[in-house]
N, C-alpha and C. Protein backbone atom coordinates (compact mmCIF):
# COMPACT_ATOMS: atom_id res chain seq x y z
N UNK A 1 -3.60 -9.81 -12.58
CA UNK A 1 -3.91 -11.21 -12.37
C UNK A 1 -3.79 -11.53 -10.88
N UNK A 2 -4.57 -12.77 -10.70
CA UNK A 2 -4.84 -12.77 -9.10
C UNK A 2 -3.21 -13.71 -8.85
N UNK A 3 -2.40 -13.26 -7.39
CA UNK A 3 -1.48 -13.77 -7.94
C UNK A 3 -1.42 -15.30 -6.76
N UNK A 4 -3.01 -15.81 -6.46
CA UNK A 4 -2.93 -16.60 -6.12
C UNK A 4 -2.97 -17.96 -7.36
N UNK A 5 -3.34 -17.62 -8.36
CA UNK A 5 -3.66 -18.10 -9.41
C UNK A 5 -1.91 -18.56 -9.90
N UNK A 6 -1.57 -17.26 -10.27
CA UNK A 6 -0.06 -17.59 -10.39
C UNK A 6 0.55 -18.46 -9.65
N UNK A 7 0.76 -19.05 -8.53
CA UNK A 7 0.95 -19.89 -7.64
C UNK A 7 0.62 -21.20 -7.86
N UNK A 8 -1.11 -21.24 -8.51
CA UNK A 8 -1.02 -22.42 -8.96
C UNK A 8 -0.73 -22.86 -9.78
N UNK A 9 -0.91 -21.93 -11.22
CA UNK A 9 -0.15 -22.07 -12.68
C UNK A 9 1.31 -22.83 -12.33
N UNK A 10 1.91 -22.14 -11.48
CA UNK A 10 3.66 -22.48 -10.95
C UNK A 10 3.46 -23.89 -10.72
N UNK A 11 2.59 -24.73 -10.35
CA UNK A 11 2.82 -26.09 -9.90
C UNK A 11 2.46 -25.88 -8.22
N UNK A 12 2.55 -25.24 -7.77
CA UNK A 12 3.16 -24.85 -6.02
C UNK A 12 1.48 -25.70 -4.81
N UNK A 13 1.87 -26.16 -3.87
CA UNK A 13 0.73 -26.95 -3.66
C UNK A 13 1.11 -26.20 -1.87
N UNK A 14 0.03 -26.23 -1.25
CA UNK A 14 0.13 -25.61 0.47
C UNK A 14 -0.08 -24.18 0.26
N UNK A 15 -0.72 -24.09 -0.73
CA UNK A 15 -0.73 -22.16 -1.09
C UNK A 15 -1.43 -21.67 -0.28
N UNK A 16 -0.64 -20.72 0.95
CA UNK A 16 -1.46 -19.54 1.72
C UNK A 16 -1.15 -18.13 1.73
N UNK A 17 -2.52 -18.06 1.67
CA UNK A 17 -2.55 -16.06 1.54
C UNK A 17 -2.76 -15.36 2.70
N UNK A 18 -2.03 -14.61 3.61
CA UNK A 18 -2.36 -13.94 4.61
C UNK A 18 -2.49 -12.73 4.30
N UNK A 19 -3.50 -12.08 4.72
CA UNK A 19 -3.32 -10.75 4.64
C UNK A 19 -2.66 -10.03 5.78
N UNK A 20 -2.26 -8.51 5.77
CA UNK A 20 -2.06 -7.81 6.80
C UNK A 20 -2.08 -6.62 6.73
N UNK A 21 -2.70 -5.98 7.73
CA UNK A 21 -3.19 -4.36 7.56
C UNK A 21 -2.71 -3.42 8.46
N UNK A 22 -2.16 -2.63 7.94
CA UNK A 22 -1.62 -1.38 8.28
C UNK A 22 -2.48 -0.22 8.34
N UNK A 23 -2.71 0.50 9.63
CA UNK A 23 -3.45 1.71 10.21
C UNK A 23 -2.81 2.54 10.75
N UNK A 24 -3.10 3.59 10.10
CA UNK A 24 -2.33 4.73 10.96
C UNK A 24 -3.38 6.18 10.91
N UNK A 25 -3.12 6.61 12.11
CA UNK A 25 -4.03 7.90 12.51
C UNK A 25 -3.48 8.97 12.73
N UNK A 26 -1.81 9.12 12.38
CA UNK A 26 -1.72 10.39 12.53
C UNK A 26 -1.07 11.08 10.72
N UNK A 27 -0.96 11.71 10.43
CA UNK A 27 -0.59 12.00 9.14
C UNK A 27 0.87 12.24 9.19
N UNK A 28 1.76 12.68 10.07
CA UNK A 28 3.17 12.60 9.98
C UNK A 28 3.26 11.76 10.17
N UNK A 29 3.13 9.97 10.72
CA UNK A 29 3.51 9.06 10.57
C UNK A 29 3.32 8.18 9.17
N UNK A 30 2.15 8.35 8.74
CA UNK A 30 2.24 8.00 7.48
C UNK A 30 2.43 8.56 6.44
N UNK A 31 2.84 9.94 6.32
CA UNK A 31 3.81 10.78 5.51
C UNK A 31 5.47 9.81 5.57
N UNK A 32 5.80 9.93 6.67
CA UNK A 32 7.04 9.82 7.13
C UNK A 32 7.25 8.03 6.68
N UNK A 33 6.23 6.77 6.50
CA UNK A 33 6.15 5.74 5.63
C UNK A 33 5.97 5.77 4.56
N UNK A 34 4.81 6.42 4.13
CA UNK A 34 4.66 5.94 2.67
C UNK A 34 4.93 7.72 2.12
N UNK A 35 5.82 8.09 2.17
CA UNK A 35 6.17 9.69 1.07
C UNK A 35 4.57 10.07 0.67
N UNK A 36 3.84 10.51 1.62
CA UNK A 36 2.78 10.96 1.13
C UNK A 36 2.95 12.90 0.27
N UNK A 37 3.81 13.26 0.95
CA UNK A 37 3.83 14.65 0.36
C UNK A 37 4.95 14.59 -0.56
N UNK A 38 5.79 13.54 -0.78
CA UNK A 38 6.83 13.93 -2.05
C UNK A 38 5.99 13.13 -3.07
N UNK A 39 5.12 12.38 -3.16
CA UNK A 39 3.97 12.09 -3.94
C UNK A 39 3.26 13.02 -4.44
N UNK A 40 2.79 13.84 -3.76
CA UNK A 40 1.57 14.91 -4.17
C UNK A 40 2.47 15.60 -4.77
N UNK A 41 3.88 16.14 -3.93
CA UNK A 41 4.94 16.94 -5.00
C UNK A 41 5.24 16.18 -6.46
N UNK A 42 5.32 14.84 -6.34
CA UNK A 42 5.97 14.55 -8.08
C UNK A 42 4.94 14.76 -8.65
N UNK A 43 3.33 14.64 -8.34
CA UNK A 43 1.64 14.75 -9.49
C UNK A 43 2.07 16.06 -9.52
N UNK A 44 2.58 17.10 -8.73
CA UNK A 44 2.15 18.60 -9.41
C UNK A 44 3.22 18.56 -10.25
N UNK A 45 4.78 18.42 -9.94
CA UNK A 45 5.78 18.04 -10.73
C UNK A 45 5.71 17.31 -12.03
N UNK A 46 4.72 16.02 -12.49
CA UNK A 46 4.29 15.69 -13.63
C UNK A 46 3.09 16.08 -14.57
N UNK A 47 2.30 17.48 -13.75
CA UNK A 47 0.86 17.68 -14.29
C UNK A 47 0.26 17.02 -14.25
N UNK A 48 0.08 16.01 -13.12
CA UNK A 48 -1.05 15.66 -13.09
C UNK A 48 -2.43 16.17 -12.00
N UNK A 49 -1.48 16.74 -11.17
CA UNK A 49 -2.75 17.59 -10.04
C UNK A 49 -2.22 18.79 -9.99
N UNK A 50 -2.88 20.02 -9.68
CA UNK A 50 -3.00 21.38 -10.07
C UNK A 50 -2.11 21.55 -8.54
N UNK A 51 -1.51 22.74 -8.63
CA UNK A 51 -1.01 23.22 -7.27
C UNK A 51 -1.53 23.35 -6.38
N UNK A 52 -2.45 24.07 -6.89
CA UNK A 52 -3.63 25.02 -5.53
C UNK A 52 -4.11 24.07 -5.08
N UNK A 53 -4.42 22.73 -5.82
CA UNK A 53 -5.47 21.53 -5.57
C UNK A 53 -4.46 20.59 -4.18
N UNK A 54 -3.29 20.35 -4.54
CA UNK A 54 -2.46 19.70 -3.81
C UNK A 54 -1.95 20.36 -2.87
N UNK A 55 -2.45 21.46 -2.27
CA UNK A 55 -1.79 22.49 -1.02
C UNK A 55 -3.12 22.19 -0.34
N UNK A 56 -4.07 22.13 -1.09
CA UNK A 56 -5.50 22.39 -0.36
C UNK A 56 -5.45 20.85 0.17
N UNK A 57 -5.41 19.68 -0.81
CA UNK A 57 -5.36 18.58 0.16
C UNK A 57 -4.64 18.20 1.26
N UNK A 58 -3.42 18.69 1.17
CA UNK A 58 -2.51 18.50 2.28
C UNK A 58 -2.70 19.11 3.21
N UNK A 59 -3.28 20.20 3.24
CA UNK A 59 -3.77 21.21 4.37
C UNK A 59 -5.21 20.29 5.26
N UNK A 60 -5.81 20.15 4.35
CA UNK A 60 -7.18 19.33 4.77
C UNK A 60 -6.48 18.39 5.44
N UNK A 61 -5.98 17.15 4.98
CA UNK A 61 -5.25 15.99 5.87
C UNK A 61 -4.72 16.15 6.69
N UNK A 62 -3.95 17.48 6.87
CA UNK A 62 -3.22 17.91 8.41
C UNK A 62 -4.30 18.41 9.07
N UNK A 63 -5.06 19.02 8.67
CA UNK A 63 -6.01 19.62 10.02
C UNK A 63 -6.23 18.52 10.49
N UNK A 64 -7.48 17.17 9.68
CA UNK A 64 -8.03 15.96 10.11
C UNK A 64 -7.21 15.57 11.02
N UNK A 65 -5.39 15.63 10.64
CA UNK A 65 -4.82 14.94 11.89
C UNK A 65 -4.91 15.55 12.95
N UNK A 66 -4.75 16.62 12.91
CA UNK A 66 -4.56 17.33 14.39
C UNK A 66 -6.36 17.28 15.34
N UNK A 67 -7.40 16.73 14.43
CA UNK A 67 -8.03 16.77 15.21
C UNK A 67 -8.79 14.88 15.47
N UNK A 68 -7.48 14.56 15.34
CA UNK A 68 -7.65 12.81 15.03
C UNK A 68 -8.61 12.09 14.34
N UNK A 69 -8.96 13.02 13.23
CA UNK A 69 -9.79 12.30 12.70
C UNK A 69 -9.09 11.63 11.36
N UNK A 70 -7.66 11.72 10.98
CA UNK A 70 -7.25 11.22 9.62
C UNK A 70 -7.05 9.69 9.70
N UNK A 71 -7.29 9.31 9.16
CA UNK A 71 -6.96 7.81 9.05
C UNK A 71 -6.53 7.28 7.05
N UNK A 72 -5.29 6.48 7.44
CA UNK A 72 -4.38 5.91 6.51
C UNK A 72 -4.64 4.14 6.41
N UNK A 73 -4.56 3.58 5.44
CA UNK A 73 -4.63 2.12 5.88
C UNK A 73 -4.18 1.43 4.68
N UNK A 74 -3.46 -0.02 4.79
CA UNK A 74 -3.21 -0.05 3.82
C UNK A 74 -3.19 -1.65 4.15
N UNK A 75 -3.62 -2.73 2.90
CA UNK A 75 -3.61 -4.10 3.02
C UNK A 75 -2.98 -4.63 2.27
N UNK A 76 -1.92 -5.80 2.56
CA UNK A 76 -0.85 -6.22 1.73
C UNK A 76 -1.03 -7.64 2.23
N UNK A 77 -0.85 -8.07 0.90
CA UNK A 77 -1.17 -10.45 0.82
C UNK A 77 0.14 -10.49 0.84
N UNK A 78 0.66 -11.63 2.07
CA UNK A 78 2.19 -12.62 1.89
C UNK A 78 1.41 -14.02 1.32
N UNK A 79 1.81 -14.43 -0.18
CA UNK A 79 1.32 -15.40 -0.07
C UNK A 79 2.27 -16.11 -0.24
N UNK A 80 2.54 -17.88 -0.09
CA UNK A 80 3.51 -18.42 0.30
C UNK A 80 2.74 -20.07 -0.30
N UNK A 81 4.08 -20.81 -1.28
CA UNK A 81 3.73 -22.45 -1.62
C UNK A 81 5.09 -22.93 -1.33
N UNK A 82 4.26 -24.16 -1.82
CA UNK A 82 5.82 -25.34 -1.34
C UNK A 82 5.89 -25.62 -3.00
N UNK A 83 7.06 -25.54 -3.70
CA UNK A 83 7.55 -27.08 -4.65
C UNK A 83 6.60 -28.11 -4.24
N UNK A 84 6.20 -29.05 -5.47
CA UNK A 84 6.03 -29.89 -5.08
C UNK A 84 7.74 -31.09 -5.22
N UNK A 85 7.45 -32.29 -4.46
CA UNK A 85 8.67 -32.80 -4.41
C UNK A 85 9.01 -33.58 -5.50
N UNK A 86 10.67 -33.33 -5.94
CA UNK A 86 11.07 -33.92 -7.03
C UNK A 86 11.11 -35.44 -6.75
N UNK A 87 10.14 -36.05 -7.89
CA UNK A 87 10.73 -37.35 -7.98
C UNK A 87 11.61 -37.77 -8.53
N UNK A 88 12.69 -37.28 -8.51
CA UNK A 88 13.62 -38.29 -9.05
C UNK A 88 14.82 -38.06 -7.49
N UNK A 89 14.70 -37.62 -6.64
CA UNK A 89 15.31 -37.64 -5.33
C UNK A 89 15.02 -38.12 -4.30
């Protein structure tokens, strides 16, 4: 559900959504944020991606970095309301 919607369901009135985006170009930095390789470790760890498959991607993503071509990105909404004001105060 959109959770600007939720906001209004809530009563909440001044509702703003900002977005903000996160880029990153090297692959140890966004390993080192978002657990990109203890990720790929828990899918082989739960069966969901094959070994060979998850050595081969990680290998691919490190070369891309080393030759600056990897790119990471990621977009996250702060959205933010007011109460409206109690009348009885």
């Amino acid at each position: 559900m959109d959770i600007r919607v939720l906001f209004v369901e809530a009563g909440l009135h001044e509702i703003r959504v900002e977005p903000s985006v996160s880029v990153m170009t090297e692959f140890e930095t966004a390993d080192s944020v978002y657990n990109i390789s203890q990720t790929v470790d828990r899918a082989v760890a739960m069966g969901l991606l094959a070994p060979s498959a998850a050595e081969s991607w990680l290998a691919d993503v490190k070369e891309l970095s080393r030759h600056g071509l990897f790119l990471c990105t990621l977009t996250t909404f702060t959205v933010t309301g007011r109460k409206p004001p109690n009348p009885g105060n």
